[in-house]
C-alpha atoms as a PDB file:
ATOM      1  CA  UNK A   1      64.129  71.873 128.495  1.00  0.00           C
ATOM      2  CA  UNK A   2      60.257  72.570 128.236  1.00  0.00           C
ATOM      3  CA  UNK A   3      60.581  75.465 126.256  1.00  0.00           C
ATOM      4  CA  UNK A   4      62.291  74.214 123.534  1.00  0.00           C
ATOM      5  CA  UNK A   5      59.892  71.281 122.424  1.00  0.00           C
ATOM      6  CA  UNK A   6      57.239  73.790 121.157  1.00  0.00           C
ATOM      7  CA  UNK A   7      60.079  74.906 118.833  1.00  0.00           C
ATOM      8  CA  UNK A   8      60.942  71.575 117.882  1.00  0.00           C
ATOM      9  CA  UNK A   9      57.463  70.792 116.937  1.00  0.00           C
ATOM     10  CA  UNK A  10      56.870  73.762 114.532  1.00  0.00           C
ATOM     11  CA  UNK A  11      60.290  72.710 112.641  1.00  0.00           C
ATOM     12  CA  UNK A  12      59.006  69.202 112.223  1.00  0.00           C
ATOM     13  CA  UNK A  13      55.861  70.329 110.893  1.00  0.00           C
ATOM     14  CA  UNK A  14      57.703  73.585 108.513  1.00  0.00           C
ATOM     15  CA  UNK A  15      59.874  70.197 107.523  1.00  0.00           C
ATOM     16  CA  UNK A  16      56.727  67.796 106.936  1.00  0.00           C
ATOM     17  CA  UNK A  17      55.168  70.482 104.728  1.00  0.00           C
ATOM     18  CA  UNK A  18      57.928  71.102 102.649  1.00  0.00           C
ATOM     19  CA  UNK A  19      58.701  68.028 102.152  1.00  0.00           C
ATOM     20  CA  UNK A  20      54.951  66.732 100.696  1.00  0.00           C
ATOM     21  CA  UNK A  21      54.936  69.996  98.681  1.00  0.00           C
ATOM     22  CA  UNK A  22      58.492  69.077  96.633  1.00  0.00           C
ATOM     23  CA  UNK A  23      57.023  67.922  93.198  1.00  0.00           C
ATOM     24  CA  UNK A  24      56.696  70.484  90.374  1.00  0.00           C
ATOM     25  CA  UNK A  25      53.936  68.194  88.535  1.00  0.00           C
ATOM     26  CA  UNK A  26      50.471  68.157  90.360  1.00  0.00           C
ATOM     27  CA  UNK A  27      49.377  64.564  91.440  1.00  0.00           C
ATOM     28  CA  UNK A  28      47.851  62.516  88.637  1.00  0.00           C
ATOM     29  CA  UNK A  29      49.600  64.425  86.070  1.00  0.00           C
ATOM     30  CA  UNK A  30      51.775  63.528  83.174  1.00  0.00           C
ATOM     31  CA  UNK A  31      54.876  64.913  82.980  1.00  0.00           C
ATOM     32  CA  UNK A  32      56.100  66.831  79.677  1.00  0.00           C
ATOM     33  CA  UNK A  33      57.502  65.060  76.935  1.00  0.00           C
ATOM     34  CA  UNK A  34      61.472  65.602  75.892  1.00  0.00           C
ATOM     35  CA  UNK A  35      61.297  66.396  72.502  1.00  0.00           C
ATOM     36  CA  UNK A  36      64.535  65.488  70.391  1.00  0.00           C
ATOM     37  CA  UNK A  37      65.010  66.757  66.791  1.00  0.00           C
ATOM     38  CA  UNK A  38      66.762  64.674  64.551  1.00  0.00           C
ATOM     39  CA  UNK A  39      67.870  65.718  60.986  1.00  0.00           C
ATOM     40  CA  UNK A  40      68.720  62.802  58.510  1.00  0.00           C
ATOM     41  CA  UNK A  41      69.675  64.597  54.683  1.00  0.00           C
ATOM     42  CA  UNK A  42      72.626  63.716  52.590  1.00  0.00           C
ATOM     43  CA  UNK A  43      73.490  60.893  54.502  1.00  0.00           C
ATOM     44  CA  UNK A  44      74.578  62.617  58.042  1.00  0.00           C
ATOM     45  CA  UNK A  45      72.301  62.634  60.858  1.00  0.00           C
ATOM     46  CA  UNK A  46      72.239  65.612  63.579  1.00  0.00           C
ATOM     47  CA  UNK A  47      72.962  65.641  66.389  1.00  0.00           C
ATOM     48  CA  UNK A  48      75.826  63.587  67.217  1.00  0.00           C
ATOM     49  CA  UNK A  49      76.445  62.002  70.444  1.00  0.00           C
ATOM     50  CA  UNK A  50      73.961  64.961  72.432  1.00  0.00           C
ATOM     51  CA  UNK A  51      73.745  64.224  76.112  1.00  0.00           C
ATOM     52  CA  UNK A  52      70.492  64.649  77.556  1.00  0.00           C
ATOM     53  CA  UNK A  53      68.714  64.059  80.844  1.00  0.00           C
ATOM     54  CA  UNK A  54      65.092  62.001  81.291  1.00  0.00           C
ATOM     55  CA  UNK A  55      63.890  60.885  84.501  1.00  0.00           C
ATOM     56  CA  UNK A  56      62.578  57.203  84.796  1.00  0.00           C
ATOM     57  CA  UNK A  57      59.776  57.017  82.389  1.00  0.00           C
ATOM     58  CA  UNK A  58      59.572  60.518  81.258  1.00  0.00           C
ATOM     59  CA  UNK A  59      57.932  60.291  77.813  1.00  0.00           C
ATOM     60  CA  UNK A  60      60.426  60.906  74.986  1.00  0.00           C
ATOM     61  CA  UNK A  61      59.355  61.948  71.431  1.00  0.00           C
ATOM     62  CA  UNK A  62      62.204  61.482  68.554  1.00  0.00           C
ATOM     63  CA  UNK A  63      61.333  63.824  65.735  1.00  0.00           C
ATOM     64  CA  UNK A  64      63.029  62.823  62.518  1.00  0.00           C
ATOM     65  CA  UNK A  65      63.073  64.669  59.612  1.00  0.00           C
ATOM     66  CA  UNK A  66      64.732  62.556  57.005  1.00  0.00           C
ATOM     67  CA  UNK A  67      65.486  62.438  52.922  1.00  0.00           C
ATOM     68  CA  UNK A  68      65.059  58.852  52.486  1.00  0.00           C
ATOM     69  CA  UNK A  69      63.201  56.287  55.239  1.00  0.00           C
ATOM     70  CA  UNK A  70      65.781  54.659  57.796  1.00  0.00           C
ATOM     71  CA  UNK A  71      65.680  52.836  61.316  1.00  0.00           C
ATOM     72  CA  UNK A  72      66.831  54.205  65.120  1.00  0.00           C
ATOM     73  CA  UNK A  73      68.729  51.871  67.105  1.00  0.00           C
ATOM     74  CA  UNK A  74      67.781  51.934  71.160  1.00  0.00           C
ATOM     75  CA  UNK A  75      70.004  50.518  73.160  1.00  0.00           C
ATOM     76  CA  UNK A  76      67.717  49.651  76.319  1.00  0.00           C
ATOM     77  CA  UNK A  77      66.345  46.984  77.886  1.00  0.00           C
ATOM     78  CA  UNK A  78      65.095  45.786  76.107  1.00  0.00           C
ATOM     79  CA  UNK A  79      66.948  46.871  72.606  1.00  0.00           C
ATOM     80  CA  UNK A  80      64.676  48.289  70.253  1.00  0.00           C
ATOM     81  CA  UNK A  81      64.629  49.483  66.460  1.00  0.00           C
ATOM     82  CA  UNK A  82      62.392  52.077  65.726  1.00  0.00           C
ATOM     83  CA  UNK A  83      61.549  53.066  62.137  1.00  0.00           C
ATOM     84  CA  UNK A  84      61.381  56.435  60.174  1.00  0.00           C
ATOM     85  CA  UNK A  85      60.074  57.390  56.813  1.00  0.00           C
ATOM     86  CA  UNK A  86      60.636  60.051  54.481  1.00  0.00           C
ATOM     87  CA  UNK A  87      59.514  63.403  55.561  1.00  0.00           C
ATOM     88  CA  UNK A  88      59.146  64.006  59.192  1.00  0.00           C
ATOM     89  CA  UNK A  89      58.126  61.477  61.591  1.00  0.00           C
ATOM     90  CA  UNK A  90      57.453  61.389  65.430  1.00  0.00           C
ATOM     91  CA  UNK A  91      58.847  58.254  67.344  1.00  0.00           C
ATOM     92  CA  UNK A  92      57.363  57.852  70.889  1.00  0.00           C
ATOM     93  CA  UNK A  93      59.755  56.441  73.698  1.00  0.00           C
ATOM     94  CA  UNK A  94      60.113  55.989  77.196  1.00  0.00           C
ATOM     95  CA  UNK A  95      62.682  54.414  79.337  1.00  0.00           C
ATOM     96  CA  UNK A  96      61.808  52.585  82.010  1.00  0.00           C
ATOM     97  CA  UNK A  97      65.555  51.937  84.190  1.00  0.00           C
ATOM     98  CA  UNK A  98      67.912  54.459  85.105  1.00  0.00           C
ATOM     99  CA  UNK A  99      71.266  54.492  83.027  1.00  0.00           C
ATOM    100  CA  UNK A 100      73.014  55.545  80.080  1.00  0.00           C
ATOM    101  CA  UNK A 101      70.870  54.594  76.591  1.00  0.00           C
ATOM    102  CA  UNK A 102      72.493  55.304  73.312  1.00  0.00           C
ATOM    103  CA  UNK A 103      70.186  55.603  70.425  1.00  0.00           C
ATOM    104  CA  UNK A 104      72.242  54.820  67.206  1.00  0.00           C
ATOM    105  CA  UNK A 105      71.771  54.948  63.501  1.00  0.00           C
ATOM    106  CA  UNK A 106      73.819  52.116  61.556  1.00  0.00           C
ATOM    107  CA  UNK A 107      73.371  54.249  58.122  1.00  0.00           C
ATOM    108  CA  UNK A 108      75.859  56.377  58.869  1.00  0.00           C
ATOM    109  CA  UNK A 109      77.222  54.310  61.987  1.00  0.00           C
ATOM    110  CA  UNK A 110      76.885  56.960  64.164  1.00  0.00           C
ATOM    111  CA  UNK A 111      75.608  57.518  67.953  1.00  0.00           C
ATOM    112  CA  UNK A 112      72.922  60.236  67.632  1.00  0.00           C
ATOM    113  CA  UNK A 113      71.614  61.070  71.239  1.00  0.00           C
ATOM    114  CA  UNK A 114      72.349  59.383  74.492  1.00  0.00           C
ATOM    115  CA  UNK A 115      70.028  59.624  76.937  1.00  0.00           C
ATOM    116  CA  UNK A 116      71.130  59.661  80.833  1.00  0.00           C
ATOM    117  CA  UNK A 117      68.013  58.499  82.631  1.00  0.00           C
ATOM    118  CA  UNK A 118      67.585  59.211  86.705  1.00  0.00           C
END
């Protein structure tokens, strides 16, 4: 049985190493922002209903780009309405539980993104 617990060992360590070296992002760094587009002209909005994946407080930036001024609906906890103008403007947002968020307009009544968060 000796000669098998120096090959043990050396797994456990191969194992150990892996292991602490799994994260892509460096320690102490931010991760990268999710950018989402969002078009608002002639009264539609693009996209419509567009799954996409964030991890647990990954930063998310909502670029609009909109005819006339207008107001996102998030539907996290907590809810929140986030406003647009004319022209193109950049909406910071993170979400902070895992789930499914829908982020909504009401003018159209349409969902525009939802956002599966792990």
């Amino acid at each position: 049985m000796r000669r098998f617990r120096p090959a043990t060992a050396g797994v456990v360590t191969v194992v150990a190493a892996l292991t602490s070296c799994g994260d892509d992002e460096p320690a102490g760094s931010d991760p990268e922002p999710v950018t989402i587009e969002i078009t608002v002209e002639d009264g539609t909005v693009e996209p419509s209903g567009e799954l996409v994946d964030v991890a647990v407080g990954q930063p998310i930036e909502l670029v609009v780009k909109a005819d006339s001024s207008g107001e996102l609906h998030v539907h996290s906890d907590p809810e929140q309405d986030l406003e647009y103008a004319e022209g193109t403007t950049t909406l910071p947002l993170t979400i902070d539980k895992p789930g499914v968020v829908d982020i909504e307009s009401h003018d159209p009544e349409q969902v525009i993104v939802r956002l599966e968060v792990e």
